[in-house]
PDB file of N, CA and C in Angstrom:
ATOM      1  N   UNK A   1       0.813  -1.195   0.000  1.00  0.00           N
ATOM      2  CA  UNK A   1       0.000   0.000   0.000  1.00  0.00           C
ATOM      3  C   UNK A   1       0.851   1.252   0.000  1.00  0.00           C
ATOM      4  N   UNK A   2       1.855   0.877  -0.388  1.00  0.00           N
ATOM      5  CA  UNK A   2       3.152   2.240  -0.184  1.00  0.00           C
ATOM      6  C   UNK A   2       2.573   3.464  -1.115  1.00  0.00           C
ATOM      7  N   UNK A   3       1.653   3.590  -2.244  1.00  0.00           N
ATOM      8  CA  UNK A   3       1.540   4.499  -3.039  1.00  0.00           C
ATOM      9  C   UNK A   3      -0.243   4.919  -2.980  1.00  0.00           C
ATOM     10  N   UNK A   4      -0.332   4.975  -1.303  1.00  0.00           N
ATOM     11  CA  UNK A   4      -1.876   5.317  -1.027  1.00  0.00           C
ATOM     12  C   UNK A   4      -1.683   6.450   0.261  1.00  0.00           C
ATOM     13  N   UNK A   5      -2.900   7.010   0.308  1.00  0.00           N
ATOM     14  CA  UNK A   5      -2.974   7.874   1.200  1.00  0.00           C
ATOM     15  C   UNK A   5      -4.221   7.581   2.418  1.00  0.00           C
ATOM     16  N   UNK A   6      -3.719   8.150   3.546  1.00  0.00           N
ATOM     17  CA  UNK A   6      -4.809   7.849   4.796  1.00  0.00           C
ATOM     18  C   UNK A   6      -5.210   9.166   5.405  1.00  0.00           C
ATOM     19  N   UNK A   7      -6.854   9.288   5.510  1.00  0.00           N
ATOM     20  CA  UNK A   7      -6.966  10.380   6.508  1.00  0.00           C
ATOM     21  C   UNK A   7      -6.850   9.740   7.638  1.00  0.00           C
ATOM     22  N   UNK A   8      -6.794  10.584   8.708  1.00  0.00           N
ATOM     23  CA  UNK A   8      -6.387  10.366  10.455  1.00  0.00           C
ATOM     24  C   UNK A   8      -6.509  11.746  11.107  1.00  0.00           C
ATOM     25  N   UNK A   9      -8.392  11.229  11.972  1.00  0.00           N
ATOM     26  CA  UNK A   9      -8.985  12.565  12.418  1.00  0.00           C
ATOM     27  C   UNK A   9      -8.529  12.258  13.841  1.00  0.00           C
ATOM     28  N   UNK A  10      -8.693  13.205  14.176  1.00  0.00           N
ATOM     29  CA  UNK A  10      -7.587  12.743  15.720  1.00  0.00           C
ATOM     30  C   UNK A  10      -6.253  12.553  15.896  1.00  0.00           C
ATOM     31  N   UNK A  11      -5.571  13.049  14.878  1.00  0.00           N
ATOM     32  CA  UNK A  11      -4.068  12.918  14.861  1.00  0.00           C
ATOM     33  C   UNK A  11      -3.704  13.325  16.024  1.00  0.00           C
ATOM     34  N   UNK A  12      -3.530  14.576  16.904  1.00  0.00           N
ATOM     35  CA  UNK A  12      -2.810  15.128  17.685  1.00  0.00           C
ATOM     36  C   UNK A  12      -2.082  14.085  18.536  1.00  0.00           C
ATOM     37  N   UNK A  13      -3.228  13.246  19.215  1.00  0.00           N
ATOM     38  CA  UNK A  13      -2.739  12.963  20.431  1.00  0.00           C
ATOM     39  C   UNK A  13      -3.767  11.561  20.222  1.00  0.00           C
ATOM     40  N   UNK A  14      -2.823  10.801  21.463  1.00  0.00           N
ATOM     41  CA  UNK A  14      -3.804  10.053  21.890  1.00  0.00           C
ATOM     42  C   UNK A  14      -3.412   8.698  20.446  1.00  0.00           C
ATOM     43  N   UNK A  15      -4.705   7.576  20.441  1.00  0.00           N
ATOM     44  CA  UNK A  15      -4.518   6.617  19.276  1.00  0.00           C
ATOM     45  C   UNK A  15      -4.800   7.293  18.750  1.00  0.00           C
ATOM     46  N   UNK A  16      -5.649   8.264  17.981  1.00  0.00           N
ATOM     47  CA  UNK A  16      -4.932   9.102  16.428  1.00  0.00           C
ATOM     48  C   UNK A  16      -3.379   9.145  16.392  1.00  0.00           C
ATOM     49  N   UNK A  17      -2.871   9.906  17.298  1.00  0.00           N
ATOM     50  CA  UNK A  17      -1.318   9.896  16.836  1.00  0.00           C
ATOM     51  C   UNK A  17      -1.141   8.913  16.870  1.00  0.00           C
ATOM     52  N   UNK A  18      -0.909   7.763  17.327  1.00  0.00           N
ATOM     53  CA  UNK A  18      -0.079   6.734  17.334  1.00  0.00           C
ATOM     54  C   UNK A  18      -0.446   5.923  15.969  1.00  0.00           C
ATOM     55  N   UNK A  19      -1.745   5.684  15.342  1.00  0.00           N
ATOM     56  CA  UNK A  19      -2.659   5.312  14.025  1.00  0.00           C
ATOM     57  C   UNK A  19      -1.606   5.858  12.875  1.00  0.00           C
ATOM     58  N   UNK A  20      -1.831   7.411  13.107  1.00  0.00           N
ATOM     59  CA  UNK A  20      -0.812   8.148  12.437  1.00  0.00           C
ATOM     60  C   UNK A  20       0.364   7.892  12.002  1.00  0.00           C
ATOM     61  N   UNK A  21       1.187   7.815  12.951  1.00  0.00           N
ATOM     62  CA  UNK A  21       2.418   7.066  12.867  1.00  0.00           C
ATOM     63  C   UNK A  21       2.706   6.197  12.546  1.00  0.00           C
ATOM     64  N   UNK A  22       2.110   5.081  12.643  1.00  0.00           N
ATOM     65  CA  UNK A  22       2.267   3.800  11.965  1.00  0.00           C
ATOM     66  C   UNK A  22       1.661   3.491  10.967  1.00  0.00           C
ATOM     67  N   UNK A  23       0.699   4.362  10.540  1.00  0.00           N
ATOM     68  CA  UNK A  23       0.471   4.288   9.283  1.00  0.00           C
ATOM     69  C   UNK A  23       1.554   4.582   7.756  1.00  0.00           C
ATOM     70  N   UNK A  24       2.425   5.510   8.888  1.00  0.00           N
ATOM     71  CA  UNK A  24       3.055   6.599   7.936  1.00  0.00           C
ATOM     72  C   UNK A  24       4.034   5.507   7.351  1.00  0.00           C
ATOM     73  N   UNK A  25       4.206   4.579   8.190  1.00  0.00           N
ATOM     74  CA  UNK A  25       5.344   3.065   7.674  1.00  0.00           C
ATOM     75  C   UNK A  25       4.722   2.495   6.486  1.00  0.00           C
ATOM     76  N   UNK A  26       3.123   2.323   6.169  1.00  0.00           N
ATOM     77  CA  UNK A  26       2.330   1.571   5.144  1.00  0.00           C
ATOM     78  C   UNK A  26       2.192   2.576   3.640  1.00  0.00           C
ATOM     79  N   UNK A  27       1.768   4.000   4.265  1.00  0.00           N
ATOM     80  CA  UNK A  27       1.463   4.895   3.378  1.00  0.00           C
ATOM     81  C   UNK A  27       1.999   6.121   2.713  1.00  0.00           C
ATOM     82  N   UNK A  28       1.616   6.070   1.958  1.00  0.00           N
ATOM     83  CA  UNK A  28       2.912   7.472   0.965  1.00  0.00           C
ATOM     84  C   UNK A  28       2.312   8.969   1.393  1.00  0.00           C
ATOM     85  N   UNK A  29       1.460   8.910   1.509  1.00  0.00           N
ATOM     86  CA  UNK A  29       0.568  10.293   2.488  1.00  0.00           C
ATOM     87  C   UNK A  29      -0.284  10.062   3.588  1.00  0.00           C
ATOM     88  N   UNK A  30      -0.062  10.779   4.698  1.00  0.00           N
ATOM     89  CA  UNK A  30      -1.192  10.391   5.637  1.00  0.00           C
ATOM     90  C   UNK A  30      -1.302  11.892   6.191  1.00  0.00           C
ATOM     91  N   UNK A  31      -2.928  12.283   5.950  1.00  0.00           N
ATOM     92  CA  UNK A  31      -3.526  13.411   6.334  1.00  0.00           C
ATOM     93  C   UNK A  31      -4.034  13.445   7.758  1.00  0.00           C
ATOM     94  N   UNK A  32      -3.207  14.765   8.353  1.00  0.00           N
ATOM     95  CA  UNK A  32      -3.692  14.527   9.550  1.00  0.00           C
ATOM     96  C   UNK A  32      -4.322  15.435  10.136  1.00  0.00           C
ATOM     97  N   UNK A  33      -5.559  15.208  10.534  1.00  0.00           N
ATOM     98  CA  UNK A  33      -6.754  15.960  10.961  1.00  0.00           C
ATOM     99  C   UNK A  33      -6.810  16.214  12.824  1.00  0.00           C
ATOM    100  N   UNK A  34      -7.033  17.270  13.258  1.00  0.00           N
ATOM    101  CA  UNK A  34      -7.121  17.748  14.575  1.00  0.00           C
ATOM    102  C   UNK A  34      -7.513  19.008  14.661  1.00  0.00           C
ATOM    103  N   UNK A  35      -7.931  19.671  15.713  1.00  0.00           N
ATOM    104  CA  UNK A  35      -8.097  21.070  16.388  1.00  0.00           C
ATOM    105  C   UNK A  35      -6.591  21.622  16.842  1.00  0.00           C
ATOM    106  N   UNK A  36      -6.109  21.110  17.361  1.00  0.00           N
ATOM    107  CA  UNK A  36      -4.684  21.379  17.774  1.00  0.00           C
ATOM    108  C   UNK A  36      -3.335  21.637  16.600  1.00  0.00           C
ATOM    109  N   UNK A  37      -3.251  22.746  15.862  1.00  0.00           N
ATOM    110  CA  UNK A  37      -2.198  22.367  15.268  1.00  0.00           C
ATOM    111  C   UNK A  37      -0.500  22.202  15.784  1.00  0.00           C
ATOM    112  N   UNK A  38      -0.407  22.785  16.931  1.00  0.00           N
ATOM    113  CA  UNK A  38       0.784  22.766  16.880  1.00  0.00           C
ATOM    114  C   UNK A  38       1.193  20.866  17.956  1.00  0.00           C
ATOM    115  N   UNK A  39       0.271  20.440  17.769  1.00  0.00           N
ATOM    116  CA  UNK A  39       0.155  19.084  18.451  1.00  0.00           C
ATOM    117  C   UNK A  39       0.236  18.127  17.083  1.00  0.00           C
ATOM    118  N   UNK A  40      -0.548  18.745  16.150  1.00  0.00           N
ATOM    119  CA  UNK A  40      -0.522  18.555  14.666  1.00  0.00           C
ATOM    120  C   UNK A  40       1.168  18.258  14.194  1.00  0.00           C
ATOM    121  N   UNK A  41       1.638  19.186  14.433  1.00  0.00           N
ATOM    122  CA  UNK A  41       3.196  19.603  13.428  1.00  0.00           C
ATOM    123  C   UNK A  41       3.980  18.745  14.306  1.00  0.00           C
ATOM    124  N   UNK A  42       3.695  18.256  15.338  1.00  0.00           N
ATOM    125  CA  UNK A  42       4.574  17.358  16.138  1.00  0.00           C
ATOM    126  C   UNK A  42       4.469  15.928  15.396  1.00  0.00           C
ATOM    127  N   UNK A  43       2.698  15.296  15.308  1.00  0.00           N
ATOM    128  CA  UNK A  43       3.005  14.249  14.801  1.00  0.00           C
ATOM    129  C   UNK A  43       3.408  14.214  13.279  1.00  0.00           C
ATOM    130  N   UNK A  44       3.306  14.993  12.605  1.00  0.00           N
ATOM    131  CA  UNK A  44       3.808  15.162  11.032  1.00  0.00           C
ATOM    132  C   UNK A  44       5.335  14.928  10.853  1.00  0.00           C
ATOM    133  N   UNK A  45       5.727  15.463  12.016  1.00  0.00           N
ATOM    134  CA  UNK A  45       7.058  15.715  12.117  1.00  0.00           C
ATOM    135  C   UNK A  45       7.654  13.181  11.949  1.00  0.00           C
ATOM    136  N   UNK A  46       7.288  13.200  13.067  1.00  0.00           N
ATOM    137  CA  UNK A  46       7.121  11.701  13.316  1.00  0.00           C
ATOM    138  C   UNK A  46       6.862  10.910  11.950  1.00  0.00           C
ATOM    139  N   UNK A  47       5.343  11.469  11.297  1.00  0.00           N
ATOM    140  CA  UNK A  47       4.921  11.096  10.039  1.00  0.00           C
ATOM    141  C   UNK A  47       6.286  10.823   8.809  1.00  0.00           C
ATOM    142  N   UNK A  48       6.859  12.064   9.010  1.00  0.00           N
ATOM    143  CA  UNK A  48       7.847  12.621   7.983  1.00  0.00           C
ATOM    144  C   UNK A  48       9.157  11.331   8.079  1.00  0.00           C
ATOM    145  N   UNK A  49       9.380  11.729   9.687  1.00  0.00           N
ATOM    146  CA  UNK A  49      10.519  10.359   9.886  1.00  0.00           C
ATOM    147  C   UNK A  49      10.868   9.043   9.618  1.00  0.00           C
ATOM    148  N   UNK A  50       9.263   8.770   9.627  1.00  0.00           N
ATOM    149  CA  UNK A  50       8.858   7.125   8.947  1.00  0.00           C
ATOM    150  C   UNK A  50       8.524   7.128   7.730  1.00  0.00           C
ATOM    151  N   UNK A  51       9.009   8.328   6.573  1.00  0.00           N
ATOM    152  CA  UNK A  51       8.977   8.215   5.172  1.00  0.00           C
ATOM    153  C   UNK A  51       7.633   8.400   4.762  1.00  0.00           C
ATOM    154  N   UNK A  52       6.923   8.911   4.842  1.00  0.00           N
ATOM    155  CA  UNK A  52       5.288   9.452   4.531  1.00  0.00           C
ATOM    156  C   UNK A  52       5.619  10.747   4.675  1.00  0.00           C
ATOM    157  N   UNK A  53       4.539  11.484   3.380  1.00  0.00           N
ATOM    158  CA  UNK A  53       4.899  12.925   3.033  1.00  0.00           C
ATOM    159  C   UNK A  53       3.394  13.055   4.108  1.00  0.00           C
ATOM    160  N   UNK A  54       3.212  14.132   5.183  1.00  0.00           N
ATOM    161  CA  UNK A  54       2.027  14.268   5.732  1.00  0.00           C
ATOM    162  C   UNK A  54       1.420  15.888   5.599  1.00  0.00           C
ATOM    163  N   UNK A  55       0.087  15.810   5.479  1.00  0.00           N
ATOM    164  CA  UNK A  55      -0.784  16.992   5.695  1.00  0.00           C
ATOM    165  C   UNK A  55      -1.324  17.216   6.313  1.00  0.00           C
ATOM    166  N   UNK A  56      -1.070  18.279   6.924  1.00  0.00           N
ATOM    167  CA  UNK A  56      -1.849  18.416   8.594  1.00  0.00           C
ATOM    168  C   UNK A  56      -2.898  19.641   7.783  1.00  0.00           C
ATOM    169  N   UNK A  57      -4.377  19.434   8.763  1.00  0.00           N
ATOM    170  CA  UNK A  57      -5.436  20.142   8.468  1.00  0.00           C
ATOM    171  C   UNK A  57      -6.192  20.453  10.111  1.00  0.00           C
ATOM    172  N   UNK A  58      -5.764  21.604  10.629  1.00  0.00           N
ATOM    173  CA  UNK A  58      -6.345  22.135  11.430  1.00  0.00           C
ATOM    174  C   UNK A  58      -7.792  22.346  11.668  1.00  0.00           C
ATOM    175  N   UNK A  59      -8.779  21.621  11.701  1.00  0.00           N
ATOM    176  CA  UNK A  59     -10.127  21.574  11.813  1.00  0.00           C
ATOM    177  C   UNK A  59     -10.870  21.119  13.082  1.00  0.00           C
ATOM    178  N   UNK A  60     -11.911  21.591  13.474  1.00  0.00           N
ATOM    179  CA  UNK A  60     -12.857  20.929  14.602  1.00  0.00           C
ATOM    180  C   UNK A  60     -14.072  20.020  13.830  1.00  0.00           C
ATOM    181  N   UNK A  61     -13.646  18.623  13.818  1.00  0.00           N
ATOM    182  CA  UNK A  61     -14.254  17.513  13.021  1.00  0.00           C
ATOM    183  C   UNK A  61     -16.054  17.737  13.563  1.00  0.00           C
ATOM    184  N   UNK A  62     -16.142  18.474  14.809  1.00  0.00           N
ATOM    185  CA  UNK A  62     -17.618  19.066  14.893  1.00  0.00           C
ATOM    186  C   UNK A  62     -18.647  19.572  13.919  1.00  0.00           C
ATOM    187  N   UNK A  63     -17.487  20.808  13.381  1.00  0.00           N
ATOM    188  CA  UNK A  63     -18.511  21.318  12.399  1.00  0.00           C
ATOM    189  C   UNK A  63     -19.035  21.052  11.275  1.00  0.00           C
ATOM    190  N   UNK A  64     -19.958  21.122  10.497  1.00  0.00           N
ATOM    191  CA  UNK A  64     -20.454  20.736   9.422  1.00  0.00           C
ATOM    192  C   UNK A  64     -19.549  20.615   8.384  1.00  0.00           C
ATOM    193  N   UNK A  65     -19.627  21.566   8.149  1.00  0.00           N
ATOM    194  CA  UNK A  65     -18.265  22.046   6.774  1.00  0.00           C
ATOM    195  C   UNK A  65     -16.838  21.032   6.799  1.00  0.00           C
ATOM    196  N   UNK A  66     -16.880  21.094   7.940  1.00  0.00           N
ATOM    197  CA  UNK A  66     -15.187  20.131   8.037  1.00  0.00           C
ATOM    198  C   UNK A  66     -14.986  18.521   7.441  1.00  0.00           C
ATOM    199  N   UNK A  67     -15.722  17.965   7.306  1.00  0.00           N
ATOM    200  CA  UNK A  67     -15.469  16.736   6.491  1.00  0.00           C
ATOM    201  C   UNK A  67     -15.382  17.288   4.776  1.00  0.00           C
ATOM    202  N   UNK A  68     -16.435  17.604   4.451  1.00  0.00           N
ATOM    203  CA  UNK A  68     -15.813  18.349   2.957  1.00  0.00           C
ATOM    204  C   UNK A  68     -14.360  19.037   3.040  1.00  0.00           C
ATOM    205  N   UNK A  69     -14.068  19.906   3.695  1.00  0.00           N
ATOM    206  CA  UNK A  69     -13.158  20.418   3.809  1.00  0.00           C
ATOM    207  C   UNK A  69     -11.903  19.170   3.764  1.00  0.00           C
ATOM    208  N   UNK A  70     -11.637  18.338   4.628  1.00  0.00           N
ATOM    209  CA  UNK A  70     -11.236  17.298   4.592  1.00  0.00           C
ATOM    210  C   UNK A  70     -11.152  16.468   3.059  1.00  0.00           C
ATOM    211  N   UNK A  71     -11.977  16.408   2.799  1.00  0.00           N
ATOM    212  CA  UNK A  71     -12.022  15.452   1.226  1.00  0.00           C
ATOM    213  C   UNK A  71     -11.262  16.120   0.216  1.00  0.00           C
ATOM    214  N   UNK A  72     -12.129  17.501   0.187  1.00  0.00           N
ATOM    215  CA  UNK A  72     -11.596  18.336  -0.953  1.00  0.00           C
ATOM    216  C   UNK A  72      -9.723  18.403  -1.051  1.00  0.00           C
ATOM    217  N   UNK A  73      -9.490  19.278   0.536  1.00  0.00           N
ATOM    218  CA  UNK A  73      -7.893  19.427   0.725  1.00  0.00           C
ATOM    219  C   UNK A  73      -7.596  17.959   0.240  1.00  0.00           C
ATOM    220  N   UNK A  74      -7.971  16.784   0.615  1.00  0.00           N
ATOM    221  CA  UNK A  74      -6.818  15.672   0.320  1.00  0.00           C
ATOM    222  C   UNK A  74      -6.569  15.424  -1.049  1.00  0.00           C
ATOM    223  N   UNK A  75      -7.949  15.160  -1.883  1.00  0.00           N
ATOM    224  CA  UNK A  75      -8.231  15.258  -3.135  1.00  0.00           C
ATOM    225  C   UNK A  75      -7.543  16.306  -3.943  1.00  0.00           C
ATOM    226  N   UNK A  76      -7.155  17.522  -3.612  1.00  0.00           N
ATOM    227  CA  UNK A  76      -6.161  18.466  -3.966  1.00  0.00           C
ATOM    228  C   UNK A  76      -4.845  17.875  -3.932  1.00  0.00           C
ATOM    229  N   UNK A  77      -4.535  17.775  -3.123  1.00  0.00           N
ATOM    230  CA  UNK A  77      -3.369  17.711  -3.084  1.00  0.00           C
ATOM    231  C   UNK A  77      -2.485  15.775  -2.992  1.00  0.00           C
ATOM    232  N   UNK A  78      -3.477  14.790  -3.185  1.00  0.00           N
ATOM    233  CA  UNK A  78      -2.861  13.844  -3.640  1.00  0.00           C
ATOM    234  C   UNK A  78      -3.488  12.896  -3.893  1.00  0.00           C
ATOM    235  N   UNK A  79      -5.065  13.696  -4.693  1.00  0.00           N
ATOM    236  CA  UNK A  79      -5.426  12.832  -6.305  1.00  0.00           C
ATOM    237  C   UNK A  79      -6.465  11.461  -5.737  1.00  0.00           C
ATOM    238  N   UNK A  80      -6.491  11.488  -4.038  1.00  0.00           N
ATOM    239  CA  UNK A  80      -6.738  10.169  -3.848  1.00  0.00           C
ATOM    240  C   UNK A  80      -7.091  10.134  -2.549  1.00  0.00           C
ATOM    241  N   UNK A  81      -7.447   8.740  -2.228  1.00  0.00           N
ATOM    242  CA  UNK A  81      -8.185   9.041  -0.259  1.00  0.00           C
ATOM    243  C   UNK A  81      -7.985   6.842  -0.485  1.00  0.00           C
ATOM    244  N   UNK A  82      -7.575   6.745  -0.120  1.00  0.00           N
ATOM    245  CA  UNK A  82      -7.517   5.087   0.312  1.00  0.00           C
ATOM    246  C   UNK A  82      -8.211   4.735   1.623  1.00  0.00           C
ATOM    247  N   UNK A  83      -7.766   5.490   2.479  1.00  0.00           N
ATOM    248  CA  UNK A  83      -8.448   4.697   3.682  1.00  0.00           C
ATOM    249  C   UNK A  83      -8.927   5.959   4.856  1.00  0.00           C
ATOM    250  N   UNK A  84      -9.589   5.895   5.767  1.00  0.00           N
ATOM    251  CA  UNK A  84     -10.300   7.007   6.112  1.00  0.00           C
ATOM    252  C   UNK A  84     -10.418   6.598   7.893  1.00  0.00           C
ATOM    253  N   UNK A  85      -9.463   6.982   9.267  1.00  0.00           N
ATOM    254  CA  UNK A  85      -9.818   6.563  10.437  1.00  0.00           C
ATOM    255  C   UNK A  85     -10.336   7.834  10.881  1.00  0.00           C
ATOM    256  N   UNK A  86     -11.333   7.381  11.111  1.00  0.00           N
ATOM    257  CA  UNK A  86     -12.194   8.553  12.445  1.00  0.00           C
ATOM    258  C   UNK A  86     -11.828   8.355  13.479  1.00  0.00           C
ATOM    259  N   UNK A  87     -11.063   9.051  13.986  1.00  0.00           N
ATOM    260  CA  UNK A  87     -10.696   8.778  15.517  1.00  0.00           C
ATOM    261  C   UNK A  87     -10.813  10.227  16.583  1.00  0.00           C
ATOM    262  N   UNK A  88     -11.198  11.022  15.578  1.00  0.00           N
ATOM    263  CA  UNK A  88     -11.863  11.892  16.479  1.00  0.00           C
ATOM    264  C   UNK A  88     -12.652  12.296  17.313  1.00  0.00           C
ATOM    265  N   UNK A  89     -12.375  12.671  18.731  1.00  0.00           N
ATOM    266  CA  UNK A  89     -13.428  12.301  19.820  1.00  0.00           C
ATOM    267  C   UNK A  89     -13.686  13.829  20.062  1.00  0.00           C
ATOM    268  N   UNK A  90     -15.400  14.114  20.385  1.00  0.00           N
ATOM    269  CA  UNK A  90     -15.484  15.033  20.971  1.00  0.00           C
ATOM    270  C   UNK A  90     -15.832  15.158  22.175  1.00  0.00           C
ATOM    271  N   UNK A  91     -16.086  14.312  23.283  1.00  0.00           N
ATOM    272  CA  UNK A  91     -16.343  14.295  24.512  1.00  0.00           C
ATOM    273  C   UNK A  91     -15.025  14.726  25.500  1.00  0.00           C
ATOM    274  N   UNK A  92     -15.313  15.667  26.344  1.00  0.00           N
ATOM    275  CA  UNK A  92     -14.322  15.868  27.077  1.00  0.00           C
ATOM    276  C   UNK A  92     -13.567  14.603  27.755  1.00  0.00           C
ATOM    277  N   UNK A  93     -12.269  14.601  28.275  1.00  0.00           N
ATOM    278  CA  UNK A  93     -11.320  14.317  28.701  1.00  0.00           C
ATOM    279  C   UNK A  93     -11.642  14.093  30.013  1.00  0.00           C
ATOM    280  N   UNK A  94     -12.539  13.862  30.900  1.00  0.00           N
ATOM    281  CA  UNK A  94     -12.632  13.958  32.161  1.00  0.00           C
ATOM    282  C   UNK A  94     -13.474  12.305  32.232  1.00  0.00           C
ATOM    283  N   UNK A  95     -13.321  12.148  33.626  1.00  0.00           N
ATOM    284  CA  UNK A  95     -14.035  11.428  33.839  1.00  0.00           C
ATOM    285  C   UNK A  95     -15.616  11.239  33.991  1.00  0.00           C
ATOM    286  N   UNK A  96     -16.255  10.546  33.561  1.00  0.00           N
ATOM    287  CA  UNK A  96     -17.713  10.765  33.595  1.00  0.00           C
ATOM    288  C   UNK A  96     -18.465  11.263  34.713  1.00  0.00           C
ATOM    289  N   UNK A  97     -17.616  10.077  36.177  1.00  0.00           N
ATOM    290  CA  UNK A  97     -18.237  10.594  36.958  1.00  0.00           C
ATOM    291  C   UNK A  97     -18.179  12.097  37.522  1.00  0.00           C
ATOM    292  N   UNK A  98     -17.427  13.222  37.183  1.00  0.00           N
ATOM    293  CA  UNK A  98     -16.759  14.000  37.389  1.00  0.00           C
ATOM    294  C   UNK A  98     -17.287  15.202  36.135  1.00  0.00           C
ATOM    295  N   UNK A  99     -17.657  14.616  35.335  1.00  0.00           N
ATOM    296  CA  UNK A  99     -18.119  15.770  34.086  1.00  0.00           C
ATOM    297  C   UNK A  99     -19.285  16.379  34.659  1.00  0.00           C
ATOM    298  N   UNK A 100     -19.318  18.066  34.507  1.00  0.00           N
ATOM    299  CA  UNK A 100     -20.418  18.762  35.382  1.00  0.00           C
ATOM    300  C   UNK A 100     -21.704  18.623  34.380  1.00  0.00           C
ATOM    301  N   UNK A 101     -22.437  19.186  34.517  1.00  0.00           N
ATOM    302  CA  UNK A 101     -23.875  19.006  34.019  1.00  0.00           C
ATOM    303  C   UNK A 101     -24.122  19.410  32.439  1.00  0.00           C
ATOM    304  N   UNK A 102     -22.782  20.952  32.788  1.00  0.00           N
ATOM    305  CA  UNK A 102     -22.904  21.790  31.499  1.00  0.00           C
ATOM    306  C   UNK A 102     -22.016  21.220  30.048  1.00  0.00           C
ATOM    307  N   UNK A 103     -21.241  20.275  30.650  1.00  0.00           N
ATOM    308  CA  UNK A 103     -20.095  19.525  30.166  1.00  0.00           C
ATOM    309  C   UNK A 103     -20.776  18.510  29.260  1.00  0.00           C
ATOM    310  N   UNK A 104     -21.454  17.685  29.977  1.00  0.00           N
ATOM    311  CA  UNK A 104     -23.162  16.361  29.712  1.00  0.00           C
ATOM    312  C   UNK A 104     -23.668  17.324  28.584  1.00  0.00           C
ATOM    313  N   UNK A 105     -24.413  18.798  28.712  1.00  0.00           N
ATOM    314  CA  UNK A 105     -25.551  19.109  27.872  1.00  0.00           C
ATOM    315  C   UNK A 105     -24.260  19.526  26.563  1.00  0.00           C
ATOM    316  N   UNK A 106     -23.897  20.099  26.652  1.00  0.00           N
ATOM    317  CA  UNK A 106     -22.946  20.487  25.201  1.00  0.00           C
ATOM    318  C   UNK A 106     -22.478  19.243  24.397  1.00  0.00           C
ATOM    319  N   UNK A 107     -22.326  18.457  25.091  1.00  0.00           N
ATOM    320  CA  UNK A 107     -21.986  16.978  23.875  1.00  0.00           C
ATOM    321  C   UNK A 107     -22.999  16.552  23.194  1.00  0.00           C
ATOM    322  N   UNK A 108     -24.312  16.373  24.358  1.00  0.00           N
ATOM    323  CA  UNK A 108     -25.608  16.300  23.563  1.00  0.00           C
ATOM    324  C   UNK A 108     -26.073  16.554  22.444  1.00  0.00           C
ATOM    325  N   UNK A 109     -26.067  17.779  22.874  1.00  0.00           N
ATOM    326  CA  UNK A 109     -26.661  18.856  21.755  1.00  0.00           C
ATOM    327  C   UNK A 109     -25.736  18.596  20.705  1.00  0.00           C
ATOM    328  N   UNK A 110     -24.434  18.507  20.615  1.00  0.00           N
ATOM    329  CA  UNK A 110     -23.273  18.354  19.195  1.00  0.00           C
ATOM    330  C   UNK A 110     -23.693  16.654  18.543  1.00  0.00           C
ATOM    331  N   UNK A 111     -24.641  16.393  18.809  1.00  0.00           N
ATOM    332  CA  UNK A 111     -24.541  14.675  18.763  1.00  0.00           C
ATOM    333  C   UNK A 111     -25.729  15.240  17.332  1.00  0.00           C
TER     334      UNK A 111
END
């Protein structure tokens, strides 16, 4: 699969990055999708090391617009989309039992 490309939403951190990274061993591009860019340019950096050319795309996989956005940029710029991990999470980082009320209604509502 050396001459394919992967999106990877959730790159920053977490199994996105790590997906990321080891993808970058299989694939000749791997696009990497997050809110965080400068968490972004870290794993690209990694991407780059393991011989994969990578594209980082600064987006909140929340909003509407952002999956097009996603397709289009990759489709620009390398003709192609092979494989596609969603690993983007939007639920806070906390523990459940511990997430306040207002924390609960905002995920909701994004669902």
């Amino acid at each position: 699969m050396r001459n394919a490309v992967a999106i990877v939403t959730g790159a920053s951190q977490g199994i996105g990055r790590a997906t990321a990274i080891r993808l970058a061993l299989d694939f000749s591009g791997v696009v990497l999708v997050a809110r965080s860019g400068a968490k972004l340019e870290e794993t690209a950096n990694e991407v780059r090391a393991r011989g994969s050319e990578p594209m980082v795309l600064e987006l909140d996989m929340s909003k509407p617009a952002a999956p097009d956005t996603v397709v289009a940029r990759t489709l620009d710029r390398f003709g192609r989309t092979d494989a596609l991990l969603n690993i983007a999470g939007s639920v806070p980082q906390v523990d459940i039992l511990e997430m306040t009320d207002q924390q609960w209604a905002a995920k909701i509502k994004s669902i």
